[in-house]
N, C-alpha and C. Protein backbone atom coordinates (compact mmCIF):
# COMPACT_ATOMS: atom_id res chain seq x y z
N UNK A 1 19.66 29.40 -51.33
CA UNK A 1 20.46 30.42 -50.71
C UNK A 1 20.92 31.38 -51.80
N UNK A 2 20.77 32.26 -51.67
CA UNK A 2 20.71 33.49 -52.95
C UNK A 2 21.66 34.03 -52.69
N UNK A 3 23.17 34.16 -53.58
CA UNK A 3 23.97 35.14 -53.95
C UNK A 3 25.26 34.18 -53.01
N UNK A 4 25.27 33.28 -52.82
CA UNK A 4 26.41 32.38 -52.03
C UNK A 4 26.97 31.60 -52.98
N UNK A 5 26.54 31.24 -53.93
CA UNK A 5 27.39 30.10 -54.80
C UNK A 5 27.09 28.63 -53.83
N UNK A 6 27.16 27.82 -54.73
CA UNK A 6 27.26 26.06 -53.74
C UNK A 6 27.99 26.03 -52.90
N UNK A 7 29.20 26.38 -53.14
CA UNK A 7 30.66 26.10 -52.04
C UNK A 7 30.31 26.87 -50.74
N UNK A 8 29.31 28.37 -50.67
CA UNK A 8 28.90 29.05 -49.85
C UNK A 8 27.82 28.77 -49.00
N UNK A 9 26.61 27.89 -49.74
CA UNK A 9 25.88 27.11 -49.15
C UNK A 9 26.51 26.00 -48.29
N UNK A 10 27.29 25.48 -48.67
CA UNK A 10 27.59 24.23 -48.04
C UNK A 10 28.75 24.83 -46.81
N UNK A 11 28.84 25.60 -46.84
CA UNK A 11 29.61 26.48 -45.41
C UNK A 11 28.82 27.08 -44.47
N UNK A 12 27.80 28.00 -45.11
CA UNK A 12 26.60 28.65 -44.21
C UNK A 12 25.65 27.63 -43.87
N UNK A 13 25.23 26.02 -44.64
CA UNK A 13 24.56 25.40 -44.12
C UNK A 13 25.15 24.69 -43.51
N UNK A 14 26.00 24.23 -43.01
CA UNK A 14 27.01 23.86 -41.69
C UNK A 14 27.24 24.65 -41.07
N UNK A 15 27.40 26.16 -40.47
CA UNK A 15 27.39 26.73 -39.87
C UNK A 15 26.51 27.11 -39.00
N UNK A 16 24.99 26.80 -40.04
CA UNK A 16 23.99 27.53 -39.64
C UNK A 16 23.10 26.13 -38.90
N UNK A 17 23.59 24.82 -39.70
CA UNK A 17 22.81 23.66 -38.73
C UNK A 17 23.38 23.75 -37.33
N UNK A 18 25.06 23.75 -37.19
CA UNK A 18 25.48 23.87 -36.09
C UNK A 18 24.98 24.66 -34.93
N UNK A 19 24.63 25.97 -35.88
CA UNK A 19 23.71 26.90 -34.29
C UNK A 19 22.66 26.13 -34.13
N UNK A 20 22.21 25.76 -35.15
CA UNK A 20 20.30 25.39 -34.79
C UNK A 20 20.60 23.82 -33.41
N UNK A 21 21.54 23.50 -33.89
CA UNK A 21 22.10 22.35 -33.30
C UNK A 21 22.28 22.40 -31.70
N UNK A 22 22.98 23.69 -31.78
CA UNK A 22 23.12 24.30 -30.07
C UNK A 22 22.25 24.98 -29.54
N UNK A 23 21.50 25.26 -30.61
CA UNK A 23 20.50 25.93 -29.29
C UNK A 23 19.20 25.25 -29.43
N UNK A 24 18.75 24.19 -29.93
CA UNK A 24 17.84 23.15 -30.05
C UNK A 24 18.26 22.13 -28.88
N UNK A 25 19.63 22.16 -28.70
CA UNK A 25 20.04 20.73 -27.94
C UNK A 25 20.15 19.63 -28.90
N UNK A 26 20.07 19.61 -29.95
CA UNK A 26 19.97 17.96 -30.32
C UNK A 26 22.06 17.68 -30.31
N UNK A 27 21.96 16.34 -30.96
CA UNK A 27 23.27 15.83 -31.24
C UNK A 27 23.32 15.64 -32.84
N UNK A 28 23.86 16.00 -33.42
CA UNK A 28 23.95 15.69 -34.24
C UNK A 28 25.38 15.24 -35.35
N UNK A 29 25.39 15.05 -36.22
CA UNK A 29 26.83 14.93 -37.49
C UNK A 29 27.20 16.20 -38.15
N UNK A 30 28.19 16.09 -38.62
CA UNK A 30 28.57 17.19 -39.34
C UNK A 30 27.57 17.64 -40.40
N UNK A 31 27.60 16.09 -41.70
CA UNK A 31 26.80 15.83 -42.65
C UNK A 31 25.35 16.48 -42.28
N UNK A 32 24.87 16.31 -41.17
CA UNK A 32 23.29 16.43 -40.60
C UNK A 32 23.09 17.78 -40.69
N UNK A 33 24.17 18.30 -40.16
CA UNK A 33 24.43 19.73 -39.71
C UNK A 33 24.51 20.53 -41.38
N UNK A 34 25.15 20.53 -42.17
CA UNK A 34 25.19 20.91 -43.59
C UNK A 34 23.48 20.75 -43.90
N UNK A 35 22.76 19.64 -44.21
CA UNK A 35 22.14 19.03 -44.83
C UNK A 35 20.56 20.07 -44.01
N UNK A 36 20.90 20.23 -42.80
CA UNK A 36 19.68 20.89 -41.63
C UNK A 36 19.75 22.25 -42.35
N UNK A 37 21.15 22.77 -42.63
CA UNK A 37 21.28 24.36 -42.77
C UNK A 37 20.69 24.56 -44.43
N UNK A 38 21.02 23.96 -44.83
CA UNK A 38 20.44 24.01 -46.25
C UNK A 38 18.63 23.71 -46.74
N UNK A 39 19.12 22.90 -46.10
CA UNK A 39 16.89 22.98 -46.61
C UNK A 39 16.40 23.65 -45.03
N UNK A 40 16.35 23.59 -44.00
CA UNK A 40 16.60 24.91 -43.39
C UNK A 40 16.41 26.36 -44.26
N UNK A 41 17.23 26.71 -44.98
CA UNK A 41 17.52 28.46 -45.60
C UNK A 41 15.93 27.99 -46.90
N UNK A 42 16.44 26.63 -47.44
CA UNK A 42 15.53 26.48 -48.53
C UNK A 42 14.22 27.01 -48.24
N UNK A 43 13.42 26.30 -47.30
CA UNK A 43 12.18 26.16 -46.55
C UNK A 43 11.85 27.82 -45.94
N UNK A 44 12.91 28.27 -45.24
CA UNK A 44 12.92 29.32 -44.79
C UNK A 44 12.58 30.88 -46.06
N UNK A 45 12.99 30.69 -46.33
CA UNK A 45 13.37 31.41 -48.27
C UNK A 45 12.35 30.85 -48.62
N UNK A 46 11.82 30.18 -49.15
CA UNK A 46 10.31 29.92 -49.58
C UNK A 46 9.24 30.80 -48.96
N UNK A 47 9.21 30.39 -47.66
CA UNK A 47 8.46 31.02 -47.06
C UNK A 47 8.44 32.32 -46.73
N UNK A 48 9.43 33.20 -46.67
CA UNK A 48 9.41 34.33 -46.48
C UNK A 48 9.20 34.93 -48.13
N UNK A 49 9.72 34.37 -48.76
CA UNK A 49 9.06 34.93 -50.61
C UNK A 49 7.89 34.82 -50.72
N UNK A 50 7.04 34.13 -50.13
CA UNK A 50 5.48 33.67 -50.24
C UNK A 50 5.04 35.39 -49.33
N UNK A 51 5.25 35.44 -48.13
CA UNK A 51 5.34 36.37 -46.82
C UNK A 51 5.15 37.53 -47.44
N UNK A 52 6.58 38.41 -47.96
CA UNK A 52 7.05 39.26 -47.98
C UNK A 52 7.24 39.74 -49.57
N UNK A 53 7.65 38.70 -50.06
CA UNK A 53 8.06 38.99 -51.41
C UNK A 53 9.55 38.80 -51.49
N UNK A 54 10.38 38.31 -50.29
CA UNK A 54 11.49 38.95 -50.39
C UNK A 54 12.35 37.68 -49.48
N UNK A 55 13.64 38.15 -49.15
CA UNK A 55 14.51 37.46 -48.42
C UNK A 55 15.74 37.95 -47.98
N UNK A 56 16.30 37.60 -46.74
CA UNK A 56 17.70 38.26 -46.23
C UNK A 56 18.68 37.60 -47.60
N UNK A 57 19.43 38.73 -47.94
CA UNK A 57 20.73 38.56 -48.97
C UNK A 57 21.94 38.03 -48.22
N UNK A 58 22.60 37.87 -48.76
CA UNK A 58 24.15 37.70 -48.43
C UNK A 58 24.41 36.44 -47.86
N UNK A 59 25.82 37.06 -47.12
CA UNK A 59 26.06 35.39 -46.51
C UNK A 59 25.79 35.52 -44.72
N UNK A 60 25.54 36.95 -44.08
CA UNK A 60 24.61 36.48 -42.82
C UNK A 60 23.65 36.64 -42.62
N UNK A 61 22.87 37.03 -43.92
CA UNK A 61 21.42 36.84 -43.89
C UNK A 61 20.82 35.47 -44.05
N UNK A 62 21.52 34.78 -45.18
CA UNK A 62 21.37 33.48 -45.51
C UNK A 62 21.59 32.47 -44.27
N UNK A 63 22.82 33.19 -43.01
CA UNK A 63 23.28 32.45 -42.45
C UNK A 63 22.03 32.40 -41.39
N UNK A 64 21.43 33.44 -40.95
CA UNK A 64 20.55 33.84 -39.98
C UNK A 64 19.08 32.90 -40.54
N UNK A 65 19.12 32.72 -41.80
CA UNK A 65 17.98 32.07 -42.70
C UNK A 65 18.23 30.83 -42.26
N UNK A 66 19.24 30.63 -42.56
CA UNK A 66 19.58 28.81 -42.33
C UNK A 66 19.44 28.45 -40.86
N UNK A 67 19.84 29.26 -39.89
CA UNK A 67 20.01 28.58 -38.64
C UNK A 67 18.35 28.88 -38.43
N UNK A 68 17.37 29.40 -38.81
CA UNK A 68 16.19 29.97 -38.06
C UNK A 68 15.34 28.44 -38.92
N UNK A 69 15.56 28.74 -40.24
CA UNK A 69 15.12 27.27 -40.66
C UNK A 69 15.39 25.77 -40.60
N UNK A 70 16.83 25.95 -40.23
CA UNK A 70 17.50 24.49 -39.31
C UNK A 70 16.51 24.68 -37.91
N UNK A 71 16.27 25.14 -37.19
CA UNK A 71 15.50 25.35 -36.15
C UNK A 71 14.43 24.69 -36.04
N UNK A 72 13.48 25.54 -37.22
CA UNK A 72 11.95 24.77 -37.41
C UNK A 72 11.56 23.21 -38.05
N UNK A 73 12.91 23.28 -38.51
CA UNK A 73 12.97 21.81 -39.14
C UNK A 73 13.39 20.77 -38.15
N UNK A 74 13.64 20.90 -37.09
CA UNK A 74 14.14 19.95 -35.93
C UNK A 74 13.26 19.90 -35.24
N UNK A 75 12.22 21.26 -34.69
CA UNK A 75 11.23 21.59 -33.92
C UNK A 75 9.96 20.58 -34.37
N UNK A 76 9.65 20.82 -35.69
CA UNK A 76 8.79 19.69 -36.24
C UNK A 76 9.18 18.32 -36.72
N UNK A 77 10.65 18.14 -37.31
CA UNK A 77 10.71 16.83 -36.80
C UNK A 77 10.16 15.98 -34.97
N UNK A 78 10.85 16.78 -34.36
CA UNK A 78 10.48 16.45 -33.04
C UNK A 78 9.04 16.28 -32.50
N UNK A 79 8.00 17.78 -32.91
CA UNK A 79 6.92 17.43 -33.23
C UNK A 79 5.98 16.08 -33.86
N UNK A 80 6.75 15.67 -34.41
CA UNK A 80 5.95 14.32 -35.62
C UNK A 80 6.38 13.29 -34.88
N UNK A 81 7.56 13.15 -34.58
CA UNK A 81 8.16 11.94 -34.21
C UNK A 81 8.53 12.16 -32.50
N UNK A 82 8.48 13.18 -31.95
CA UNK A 82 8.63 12.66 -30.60
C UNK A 82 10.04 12.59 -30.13
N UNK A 83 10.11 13.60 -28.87
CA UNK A 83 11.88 14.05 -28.64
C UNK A 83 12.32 12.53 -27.86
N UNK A 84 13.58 12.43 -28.55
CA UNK A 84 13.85 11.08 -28.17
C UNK A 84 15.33 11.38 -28.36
């Protein structure tokens, strides 16, 4: 997450698991929710640097990063393992 500091990650990636959280449907923890938003933005940010060259800045770009990559990361968990 670029230009947030740790303490900022660990707010936008709880913020941002929480959306992915509600609009996925799953249930999840707080902890889960941090932990989704963060490699979430990670994964997300990788991939769009590979893409584009580039990445949303700040803290609701990052935030929009995290919840879109908390997203795909639940989508394919679910994928592999089967909605349960």
């Amino acid at each position: 997450m670029e230009g947030v500091g740790w303490l900022g990650a660990i707010i936008v990636g709880g913020i941002a698991g929480w959306i992915a959280e509600r609009v996925m449907g799953g249930d999840h923890g707080i902890l889960t929710n941090i932990v989704l938003g963060i490699v979430g933005a990670l994964v997300l940010n990788a991939i769009l640097g590979l893409l584009t060259g580039g990445t949303l800045g700040g803290w609701i770009g990052q935030l929009i990063v995290g919840a879109i990559g908390a997203m795909l990361l639940i989508w394919a968990w679910r994928a592999v393992r089967g909605r349960s």
